[in-house]
N, C-alpha and C. Protein backbone atom coordinates (compact mmCIF):
# COMPACT_ATOMS: atom_id res chain seq x y z
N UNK A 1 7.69 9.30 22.71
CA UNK A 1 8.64 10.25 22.17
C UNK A 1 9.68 10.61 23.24
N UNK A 2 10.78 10.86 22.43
CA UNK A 2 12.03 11.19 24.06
C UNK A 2 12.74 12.54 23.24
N UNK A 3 13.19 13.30 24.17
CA UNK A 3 14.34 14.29 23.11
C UNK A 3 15.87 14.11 24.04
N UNK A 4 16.56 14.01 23.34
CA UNK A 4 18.00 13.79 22.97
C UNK A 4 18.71 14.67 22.72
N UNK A 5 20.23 14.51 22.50
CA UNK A 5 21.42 15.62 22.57
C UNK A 5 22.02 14.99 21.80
N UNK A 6 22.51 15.15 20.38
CA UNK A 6 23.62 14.83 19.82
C UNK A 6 24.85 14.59 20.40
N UNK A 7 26.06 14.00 20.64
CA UNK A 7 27.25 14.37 21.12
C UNK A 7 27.74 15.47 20.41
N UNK A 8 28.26 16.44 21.48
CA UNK A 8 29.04 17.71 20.93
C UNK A 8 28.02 18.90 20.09
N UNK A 9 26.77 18.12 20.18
CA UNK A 9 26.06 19.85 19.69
C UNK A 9 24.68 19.76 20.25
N UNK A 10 24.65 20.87 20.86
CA UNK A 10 23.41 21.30 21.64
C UNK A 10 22.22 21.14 21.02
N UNK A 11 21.49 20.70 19.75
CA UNK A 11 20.18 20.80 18.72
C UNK A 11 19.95 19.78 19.74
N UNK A 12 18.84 19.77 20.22
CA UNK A 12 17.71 18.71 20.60
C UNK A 12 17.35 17.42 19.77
N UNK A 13 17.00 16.78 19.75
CA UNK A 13 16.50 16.07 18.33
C UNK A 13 15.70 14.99 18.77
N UNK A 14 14.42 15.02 18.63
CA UNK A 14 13.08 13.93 18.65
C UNK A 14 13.76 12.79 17.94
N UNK A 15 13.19 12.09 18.88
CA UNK A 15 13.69 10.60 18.70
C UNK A 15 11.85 10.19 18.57
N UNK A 16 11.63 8.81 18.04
CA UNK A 16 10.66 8.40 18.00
C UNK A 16 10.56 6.87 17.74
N UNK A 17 9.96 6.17 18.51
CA UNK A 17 9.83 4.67 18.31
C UNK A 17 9.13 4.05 16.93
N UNK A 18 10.16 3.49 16.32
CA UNK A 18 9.81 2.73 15.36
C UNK A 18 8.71 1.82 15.18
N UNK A 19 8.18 2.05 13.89
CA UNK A 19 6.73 0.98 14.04
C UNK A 19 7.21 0.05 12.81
N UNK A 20 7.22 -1.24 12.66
CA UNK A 20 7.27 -1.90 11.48
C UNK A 20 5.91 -2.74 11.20
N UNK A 21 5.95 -2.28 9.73
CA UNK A 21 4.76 -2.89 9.63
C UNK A 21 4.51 -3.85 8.21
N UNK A 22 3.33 -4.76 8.44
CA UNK A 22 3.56 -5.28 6.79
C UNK A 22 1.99 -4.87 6.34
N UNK A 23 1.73 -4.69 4.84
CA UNK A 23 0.37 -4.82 4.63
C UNK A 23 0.45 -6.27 3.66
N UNK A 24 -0.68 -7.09 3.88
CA UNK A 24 -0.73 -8.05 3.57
C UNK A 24 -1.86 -8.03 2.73
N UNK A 25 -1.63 -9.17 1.22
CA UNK A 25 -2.58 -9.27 0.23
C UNK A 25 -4.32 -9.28 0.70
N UNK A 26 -4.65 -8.45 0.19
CA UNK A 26 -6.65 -8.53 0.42
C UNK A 26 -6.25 -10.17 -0.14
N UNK A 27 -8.30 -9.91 0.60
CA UNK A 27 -8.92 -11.46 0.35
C UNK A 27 -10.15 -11.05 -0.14
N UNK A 28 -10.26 -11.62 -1.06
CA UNK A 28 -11.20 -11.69 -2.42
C UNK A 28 -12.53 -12.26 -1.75
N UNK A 29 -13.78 -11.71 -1.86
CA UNK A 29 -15.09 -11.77 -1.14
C UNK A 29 -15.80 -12.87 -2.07
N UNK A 30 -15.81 -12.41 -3.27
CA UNK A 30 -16.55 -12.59 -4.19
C UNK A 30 -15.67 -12.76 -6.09
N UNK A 31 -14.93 -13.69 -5.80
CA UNK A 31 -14.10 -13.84 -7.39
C UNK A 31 -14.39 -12.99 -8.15
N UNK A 32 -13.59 -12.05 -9.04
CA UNK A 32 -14.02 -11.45 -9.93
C UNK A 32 -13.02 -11.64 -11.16
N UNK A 33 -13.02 -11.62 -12.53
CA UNK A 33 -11.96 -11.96 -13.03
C UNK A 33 -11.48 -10.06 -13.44
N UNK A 34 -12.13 -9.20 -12.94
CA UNK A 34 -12.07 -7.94 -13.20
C UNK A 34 -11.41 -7.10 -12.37
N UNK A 35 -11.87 -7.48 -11.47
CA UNK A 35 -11.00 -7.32 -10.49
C UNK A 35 -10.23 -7.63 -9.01
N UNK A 36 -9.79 -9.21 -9.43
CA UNK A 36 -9.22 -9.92 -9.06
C UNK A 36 -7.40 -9.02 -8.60
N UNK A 37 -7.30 -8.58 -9.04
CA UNK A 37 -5.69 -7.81 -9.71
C UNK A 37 -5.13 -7.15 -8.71
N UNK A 38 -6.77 -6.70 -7.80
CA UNK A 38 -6.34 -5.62 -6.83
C UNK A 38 -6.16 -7.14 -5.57
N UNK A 39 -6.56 -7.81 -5.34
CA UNK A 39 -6.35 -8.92 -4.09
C UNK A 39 -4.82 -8.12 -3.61
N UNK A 40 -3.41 -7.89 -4.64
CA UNK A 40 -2.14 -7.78 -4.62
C UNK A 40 -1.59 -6.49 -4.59
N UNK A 41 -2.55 -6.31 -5.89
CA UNK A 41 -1.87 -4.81 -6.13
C UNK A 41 -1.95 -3.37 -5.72
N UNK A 42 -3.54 -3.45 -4.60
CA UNK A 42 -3.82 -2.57 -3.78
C UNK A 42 -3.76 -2.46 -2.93
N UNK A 43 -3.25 -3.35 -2.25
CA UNK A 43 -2.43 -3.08 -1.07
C UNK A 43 -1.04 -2.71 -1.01
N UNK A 44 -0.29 -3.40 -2.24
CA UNK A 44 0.95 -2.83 -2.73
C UNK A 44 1.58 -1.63 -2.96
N UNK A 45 0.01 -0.68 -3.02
CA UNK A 45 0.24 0.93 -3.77
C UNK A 45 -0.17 1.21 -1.85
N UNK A 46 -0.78 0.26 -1.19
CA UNK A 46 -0.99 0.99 0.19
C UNK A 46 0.49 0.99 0.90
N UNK A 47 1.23 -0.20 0.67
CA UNK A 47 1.99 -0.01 1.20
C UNK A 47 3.54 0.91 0.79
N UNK A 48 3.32 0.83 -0.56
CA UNK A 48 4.17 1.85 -1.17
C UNK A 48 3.87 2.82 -0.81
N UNK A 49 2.90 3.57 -0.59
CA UNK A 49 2.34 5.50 0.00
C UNK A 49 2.68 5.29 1.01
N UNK A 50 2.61 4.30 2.11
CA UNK A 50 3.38 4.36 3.78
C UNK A 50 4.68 4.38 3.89
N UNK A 51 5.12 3.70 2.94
CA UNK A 51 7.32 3.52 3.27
C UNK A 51 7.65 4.78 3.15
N UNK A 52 6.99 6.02 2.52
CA UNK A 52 8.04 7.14 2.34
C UNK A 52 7.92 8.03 4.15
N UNK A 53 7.17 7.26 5.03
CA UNK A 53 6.67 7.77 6.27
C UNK A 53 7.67 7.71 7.02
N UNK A 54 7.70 8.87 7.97
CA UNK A 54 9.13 8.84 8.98
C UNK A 54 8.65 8.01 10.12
N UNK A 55 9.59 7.34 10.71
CA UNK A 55 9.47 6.37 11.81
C UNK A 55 8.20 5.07 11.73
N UNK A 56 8.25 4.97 10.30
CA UNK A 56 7.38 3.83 9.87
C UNK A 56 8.47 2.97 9.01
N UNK A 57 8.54 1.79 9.44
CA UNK A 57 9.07 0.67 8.42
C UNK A 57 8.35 0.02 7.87
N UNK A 58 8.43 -0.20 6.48
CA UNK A 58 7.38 -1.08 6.03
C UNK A 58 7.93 -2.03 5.10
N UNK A 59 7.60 -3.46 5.85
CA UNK A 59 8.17 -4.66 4.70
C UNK A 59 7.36 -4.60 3.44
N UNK A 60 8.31 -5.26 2.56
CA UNK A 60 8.51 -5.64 1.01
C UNK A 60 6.90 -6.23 0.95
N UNK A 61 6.31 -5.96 -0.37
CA UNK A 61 5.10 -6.58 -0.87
C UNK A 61 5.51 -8.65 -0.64
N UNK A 62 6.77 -8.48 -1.24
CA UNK A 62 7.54 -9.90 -1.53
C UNK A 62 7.43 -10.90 -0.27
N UNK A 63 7.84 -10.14 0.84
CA UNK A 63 7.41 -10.61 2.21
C UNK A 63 6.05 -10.77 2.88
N UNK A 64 5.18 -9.88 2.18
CA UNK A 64 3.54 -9.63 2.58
C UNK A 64 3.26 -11.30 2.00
N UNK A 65 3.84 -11.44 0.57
CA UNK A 65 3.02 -12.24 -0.29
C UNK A 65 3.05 -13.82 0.61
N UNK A 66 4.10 -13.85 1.24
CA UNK A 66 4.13 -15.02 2.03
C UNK A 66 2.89 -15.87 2.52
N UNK A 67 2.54 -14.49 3.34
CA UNK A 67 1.12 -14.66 4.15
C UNK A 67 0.13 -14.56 4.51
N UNK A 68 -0.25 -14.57 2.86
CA UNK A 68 -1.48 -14.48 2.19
C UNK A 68 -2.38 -15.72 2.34
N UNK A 69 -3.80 -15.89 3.04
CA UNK A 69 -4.53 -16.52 3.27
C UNK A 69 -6.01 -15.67 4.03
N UNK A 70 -6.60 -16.74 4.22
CA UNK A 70 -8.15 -16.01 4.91
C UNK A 70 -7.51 -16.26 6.81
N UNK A 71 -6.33 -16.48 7.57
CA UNK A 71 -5.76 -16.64 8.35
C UNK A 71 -4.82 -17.09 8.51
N UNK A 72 -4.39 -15.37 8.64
CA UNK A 72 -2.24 -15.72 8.66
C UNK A 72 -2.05 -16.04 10.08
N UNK A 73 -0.65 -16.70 9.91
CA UNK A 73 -0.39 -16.90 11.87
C UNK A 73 0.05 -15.74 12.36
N UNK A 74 -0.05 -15.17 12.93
CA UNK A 74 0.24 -13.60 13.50
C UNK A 74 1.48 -13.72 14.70
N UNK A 75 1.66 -15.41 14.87
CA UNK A 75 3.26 -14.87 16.07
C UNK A 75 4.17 -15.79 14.63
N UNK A 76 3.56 -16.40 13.47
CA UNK A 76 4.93 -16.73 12.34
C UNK A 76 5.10 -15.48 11.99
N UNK A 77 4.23 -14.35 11.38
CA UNK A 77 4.29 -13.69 11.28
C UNK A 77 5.33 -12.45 11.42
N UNK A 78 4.95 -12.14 12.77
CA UNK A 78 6.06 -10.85 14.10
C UNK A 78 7.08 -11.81 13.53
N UNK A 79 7.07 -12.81 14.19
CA UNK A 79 8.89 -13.38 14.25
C UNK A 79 9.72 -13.28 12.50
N UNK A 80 8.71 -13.83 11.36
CA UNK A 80 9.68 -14.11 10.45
C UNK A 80 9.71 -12.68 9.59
N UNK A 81 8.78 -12.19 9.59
CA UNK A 81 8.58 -10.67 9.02
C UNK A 81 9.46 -9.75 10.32
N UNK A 82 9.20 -9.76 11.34
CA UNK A 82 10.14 -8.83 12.06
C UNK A 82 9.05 -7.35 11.82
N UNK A 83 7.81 -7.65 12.09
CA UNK A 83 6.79 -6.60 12.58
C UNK A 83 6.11 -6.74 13.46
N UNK A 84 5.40 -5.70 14.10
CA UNK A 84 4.24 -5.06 15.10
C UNK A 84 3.21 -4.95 15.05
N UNK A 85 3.04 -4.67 13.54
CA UNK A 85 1.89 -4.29 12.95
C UNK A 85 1.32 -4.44 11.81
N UNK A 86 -0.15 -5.61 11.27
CA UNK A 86 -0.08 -5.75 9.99
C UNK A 86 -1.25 -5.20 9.36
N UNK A 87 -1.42 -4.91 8.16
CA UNK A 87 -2.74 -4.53 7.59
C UNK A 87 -3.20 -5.64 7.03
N UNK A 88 -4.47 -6.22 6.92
CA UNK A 88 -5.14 -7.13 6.51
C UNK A 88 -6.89 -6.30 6.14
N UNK A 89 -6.88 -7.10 4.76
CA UNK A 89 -8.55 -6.48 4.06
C UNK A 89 -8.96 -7.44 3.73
N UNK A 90 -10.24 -6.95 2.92
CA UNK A 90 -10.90 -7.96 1.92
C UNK A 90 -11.16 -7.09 1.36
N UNK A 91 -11.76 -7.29 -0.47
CA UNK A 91 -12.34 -6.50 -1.38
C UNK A 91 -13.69 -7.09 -1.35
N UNK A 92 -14.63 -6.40 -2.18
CA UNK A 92 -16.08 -7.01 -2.48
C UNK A 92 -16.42 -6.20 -3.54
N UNK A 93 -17.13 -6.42 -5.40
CA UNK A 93 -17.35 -5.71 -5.79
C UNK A 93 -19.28 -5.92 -5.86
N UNK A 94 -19.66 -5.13 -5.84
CA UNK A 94 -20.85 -5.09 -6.60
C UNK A 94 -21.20 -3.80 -7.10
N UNK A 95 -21.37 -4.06 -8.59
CA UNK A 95 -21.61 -3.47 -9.98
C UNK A 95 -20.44 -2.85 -10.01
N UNK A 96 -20.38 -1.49 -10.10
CA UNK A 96 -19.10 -0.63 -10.59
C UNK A 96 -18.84 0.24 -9.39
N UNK A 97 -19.07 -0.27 -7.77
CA UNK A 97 -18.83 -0.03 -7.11
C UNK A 97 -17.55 -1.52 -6.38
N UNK A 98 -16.89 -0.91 -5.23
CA UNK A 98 -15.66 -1.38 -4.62
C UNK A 98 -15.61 -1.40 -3.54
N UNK A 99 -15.99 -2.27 -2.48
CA UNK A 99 -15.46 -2.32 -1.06
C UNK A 99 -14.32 -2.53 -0.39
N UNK A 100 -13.22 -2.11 -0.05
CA UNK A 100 -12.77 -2.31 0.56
C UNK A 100 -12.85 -2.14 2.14
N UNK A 101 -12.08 -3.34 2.79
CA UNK A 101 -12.76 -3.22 4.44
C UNK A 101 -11.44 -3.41 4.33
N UNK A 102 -10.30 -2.67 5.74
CA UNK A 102 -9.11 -2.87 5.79
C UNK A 102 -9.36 -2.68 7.75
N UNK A 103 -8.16 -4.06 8.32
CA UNK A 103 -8.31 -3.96 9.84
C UNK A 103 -6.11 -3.53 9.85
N UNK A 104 -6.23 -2.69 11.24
CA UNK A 104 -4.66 -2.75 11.33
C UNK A 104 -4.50 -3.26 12.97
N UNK A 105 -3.76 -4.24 13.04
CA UNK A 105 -4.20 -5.02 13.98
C UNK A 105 -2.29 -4.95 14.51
N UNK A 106 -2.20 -5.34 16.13
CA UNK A 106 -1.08 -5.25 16.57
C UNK A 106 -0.90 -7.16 16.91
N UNK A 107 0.31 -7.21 16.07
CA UNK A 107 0.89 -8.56 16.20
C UNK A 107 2.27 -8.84 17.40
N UNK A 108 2.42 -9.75 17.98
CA UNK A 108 1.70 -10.87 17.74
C UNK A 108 0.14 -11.18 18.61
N UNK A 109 -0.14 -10.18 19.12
CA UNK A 109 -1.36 -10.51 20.63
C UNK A 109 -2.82 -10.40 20.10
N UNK A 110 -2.71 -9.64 17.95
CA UNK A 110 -4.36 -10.00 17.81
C UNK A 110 -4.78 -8.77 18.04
N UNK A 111 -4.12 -7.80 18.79
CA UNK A 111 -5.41 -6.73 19.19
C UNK A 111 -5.64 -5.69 17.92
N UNK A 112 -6.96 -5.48 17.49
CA UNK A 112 -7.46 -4.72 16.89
C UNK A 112 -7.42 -3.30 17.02
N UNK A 113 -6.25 -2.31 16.48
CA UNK A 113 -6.02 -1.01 16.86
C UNK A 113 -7.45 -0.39 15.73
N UNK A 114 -7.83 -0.78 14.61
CA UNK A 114 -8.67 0.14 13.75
C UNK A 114 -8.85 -0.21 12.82
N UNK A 115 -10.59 0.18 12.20
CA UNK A 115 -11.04 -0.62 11.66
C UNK A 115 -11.82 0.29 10.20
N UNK A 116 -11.63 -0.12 9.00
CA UNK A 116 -12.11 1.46 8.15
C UNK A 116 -12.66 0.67 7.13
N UNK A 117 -13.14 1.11 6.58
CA UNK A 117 -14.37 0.48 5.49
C UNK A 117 -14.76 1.77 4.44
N UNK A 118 -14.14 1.22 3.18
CA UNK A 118 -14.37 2.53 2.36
C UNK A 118 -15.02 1.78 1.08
N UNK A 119 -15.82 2.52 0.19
CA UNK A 119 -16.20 2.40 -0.96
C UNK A 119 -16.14 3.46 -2.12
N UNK A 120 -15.89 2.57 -3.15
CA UNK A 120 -15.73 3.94 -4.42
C UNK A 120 -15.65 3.43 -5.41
N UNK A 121 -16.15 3.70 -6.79
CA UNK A 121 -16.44 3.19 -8.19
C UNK A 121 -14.72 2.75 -8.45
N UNK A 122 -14.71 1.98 -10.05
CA UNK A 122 -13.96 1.40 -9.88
C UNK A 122 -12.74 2.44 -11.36
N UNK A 123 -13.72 3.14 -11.14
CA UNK A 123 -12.84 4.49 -11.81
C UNK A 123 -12.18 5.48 -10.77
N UNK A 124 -12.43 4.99 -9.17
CA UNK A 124 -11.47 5.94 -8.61
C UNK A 124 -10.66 4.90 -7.69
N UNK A 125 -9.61 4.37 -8.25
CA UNK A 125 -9.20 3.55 -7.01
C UNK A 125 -8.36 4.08 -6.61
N UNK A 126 -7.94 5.11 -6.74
CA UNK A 126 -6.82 5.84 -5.88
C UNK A 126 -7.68 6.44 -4.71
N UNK A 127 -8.54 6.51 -4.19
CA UNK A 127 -9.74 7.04 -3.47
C UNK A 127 -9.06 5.82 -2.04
N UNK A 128 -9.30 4.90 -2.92
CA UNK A 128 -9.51 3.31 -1.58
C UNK A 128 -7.82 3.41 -1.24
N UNK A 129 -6.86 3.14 -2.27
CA UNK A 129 -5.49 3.27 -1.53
C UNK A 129 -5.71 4.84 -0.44
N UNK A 130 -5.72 5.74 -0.89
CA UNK A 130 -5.64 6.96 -0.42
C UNK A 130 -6.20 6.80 1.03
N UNK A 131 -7.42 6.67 0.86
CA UNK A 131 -8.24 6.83 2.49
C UNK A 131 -7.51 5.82 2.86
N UNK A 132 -7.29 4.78 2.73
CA UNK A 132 -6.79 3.27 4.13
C UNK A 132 -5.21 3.52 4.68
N UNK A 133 -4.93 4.61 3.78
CA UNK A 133 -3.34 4.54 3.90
C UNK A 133 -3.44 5.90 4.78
N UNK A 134 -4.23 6.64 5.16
CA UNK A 134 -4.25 7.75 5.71
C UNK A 134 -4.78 7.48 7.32
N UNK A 135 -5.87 6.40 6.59
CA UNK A 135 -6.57 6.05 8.56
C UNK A 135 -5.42 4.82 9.01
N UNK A 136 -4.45 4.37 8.51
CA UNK A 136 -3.42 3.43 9.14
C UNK A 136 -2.61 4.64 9.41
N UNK A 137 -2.32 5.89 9.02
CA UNK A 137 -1.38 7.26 9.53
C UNK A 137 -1.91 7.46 10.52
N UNK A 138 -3.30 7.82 10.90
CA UNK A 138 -3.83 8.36 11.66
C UNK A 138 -3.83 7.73 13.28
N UNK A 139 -4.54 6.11 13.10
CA UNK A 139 -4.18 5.38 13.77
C UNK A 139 -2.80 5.24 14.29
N UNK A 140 -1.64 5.11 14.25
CA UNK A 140 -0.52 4.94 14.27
C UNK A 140 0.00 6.25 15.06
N UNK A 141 -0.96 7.40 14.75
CA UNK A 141 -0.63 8.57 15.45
C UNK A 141 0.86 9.29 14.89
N UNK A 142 1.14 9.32 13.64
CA UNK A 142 2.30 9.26 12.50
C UNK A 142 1.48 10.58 11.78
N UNK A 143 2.78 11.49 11.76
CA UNK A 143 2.71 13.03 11.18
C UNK A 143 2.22 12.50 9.80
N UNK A 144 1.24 13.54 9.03
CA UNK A 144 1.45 13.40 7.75
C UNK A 144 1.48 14.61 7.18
N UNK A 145 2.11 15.20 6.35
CA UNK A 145 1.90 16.59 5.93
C UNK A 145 1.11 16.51 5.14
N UNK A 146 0.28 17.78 4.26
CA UNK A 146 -0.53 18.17 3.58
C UNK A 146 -1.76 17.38 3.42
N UNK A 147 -2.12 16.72 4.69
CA UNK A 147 -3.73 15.89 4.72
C UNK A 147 -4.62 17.40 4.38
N UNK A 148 -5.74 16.66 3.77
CA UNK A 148 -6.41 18.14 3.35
C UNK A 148 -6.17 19.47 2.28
N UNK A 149 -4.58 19.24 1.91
CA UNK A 149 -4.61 20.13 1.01
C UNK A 149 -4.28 19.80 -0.49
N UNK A 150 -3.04 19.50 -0.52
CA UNK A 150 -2.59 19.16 -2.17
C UNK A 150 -2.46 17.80 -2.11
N UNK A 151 -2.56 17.30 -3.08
CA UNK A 151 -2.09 15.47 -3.47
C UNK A 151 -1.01 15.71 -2.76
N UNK A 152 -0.67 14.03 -2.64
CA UNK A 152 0.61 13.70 -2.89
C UNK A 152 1.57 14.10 -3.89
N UNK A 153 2.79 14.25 -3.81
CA UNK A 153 3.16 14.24 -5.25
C UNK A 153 2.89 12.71 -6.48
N UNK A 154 2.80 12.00 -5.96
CA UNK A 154 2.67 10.81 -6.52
C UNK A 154 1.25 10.25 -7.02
N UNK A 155 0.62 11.04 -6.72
CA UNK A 155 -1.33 11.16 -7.06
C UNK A 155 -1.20 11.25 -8.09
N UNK A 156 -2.36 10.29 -9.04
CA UNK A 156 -2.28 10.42 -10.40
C UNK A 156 -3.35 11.27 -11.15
N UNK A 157 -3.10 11.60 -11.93
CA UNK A 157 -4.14 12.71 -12.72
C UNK A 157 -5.40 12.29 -13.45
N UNK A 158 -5.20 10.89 -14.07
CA UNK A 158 -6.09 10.23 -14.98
C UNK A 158 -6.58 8.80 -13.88
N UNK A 159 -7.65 8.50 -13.59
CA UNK A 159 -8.28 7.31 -13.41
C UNK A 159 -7.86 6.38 -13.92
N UNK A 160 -8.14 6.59 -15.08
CA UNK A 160 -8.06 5.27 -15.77
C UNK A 160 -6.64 4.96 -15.71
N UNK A 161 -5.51 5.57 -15.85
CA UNK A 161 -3.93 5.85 -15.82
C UNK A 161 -4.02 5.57 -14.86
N UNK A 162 -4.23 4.70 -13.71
CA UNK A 162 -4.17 4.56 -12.20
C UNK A 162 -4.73 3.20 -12.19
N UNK A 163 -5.60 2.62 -12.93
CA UNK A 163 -6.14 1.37 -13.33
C UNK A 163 -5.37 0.81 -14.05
N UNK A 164 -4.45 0.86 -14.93
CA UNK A 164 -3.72 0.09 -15.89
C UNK A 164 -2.30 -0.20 -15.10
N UNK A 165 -1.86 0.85 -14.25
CA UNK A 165 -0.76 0.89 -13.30
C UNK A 165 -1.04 -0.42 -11.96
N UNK A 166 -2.14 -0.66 -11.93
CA UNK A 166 -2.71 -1.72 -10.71
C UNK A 166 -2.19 -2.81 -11.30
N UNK A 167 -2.79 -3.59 -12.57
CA UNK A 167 -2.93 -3.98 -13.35
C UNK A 167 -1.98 -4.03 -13.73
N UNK A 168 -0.93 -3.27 -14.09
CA UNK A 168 0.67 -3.66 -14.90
C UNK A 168 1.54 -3.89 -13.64
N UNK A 169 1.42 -3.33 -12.46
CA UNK A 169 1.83 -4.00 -11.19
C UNK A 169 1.44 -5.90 -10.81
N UNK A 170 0.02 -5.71 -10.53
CA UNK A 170 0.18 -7.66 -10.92
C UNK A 170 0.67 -8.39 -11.88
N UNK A 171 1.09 -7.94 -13.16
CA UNK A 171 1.89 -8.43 -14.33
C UNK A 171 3.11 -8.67 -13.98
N UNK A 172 3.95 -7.83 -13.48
CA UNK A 172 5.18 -7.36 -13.31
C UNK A 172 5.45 -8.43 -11.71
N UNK A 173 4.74 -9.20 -11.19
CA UNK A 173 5.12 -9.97 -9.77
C UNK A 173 5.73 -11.26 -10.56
N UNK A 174 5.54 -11.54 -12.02
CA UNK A 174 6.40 -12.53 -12.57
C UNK A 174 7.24 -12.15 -13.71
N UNK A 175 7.85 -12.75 -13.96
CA UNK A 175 8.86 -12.30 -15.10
C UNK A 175 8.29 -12.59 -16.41
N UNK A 176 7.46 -13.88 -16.69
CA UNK A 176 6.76 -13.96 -18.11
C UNK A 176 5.76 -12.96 -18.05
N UNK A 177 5.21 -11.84 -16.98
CA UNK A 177 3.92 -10.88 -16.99
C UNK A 177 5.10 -9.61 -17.38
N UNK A 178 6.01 -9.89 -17.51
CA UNK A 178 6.92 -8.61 -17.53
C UNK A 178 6.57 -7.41 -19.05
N UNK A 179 6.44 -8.46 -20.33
CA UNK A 179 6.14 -7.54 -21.03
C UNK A 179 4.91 -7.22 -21.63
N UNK A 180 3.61 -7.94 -21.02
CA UNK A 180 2.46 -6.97 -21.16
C UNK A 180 2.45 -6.14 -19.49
N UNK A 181 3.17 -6.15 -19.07
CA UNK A 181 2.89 -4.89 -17.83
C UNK A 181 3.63 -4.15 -18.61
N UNK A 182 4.81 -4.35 -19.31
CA UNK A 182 5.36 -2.92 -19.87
C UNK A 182 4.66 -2.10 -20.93
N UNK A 183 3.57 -3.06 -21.29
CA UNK A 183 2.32 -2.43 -22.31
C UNK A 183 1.66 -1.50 -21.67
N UNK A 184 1.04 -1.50 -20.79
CA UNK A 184 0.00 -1.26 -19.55
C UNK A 184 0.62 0.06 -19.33
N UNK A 185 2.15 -0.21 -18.33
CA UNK A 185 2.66 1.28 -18.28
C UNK A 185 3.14 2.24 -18.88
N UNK A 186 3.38 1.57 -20.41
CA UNK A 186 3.31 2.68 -21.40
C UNK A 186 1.87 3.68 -21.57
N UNK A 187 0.29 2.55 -21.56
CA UNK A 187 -0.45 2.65 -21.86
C UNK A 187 -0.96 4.00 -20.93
N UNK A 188 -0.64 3.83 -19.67
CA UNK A 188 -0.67 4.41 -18.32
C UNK A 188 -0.23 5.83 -18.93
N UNK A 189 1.45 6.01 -18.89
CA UNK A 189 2.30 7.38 -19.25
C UNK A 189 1.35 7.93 -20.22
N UNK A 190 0.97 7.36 -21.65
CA UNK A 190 0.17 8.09 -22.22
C UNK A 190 -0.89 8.75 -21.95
N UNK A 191 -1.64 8.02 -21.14
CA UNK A 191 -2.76 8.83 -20.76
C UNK A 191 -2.61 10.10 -19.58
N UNK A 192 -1.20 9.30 -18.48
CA UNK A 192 -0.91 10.68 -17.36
C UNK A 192 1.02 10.74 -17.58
N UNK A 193 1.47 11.67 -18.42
CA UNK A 193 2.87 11.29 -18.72
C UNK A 193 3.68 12.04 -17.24
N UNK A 194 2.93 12.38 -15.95
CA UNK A 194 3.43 12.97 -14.95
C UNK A 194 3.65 12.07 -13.69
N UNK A 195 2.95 10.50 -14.27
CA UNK A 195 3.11 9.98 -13.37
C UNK A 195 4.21 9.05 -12.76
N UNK A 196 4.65 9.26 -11.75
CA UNK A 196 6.19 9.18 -11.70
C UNK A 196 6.47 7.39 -11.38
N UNK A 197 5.05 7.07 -10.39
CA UNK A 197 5.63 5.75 -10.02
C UNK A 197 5.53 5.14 -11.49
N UNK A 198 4.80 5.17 -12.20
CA UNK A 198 4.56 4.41 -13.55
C UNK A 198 5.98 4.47 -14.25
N UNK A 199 6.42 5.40 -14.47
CA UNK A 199 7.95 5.73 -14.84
C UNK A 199 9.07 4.60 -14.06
N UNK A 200 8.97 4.79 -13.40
CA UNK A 200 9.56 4.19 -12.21
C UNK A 200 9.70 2.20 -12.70
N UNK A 201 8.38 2.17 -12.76
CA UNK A 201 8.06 0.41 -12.59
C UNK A 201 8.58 0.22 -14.56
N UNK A 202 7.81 1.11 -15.12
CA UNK A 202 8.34 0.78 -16.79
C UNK A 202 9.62 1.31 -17.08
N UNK A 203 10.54 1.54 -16.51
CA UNK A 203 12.07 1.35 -16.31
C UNK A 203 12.61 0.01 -15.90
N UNK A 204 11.95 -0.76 -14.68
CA UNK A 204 12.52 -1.96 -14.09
C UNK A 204 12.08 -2.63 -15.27
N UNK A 205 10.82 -2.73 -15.59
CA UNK A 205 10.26 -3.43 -17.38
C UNK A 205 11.37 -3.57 -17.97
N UNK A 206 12.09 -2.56 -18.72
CA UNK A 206 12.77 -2.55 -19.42
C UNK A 206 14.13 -3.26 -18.72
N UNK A 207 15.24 -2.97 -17.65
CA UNK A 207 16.37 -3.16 -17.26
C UNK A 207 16.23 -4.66 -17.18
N UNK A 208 14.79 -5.47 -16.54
CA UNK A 208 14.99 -6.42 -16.40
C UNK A 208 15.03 -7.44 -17.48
């Protein structure tokens, strides 16, 4: 951290070194055709809850999708992504439980900054985005306001409305998935009509 002087006005102003980062598609433990969906789409909602972070950059899902494998090259990586820092998981289900294991590792040299391992039925997956996206804050040593107290604003109200949104997100990565994801996020609004990213994605549905 450094503090600084505007030209011509005395306010101080924290400066802070930029972190760019990508989260990259999970890797599937155990095939599931159930929930297969999240390999993409849960890391997608991880990395969507990080971009609104100050002095965090975070590349495009579009760019993650590149370098998707069980071993990405980590200096193609830094160089063609233009990051520091990537998230890499795997999922695992057994029964109506969810593993996710997520590492955030500093590219291009490999080193392992932190390592988190969460589980939770498959009626709370905002649980697994939530915690991995908080211990990559934490790690990173990146302010977050209201840890501990209120949602996000963007926290969804209904479970299941949070499952169909995963789900109409992997639809929506092609253009022929375009209009059963716009099913999904209708299906979604009905059940939580407050939820904003859903709004959001079943708008592009429609424009596109």
């Amino acid at each position: 951290r450094a503090i600084g002087l505007v030209d011509g006005d005395n306010t101080p102003v924290l400066a802070r070194a930029l972190t760019r980062l990508v989260v990259l598609p999970f890797r599937v433990l155990r095939p599931d055709p159930e929930t297969d969906f999240l390999a993409f789409s849960l890391p997608d909602a991880i990395a969507t809850s990080l971009a609104g972070i100050g002095s965090l950059i975070v590349r495009s899902s579009a760019v993650a999708a590149r370098f998707a494998g069980e071993a990405p090259d980590l200096k193609a990586l830094a160089a063609t992504a233009d990051v520091d820092r990537v998230v890499m998981g795997t999922l695992l289900r057994s029964g109506d439980q969810l593993r996710a294991a997520a590492q955030l590792v500093e590219i291009p040299g490999g080193t392992l900054l932190t390592s988190h391992t969460v589980q939770a039925s498959l009626s709370d997956l905002f649980r697994l985005q939530d915690d991995i996206a908080h211990r990559v804050v934490e790690a990173l040593s990146l302010p977050l306001a209201g840890r501990g107290q209120s949602p996000p604003p963007d926290a969804p109200h209904n479970a299941r409305a949070y499952e169909l949104y995963l789900r109409a997100n992997e639809l929506a990565r092609t253009y022929d998935g375009l209009p059963r994801a716009r099913d999904l996020y209708q299906r979604c609004l009905d059940l939580d009509p407050t939820f904003a990213p859903a709004w959001a994605h079943l708008g592009r549905c429609h424009r596109v």
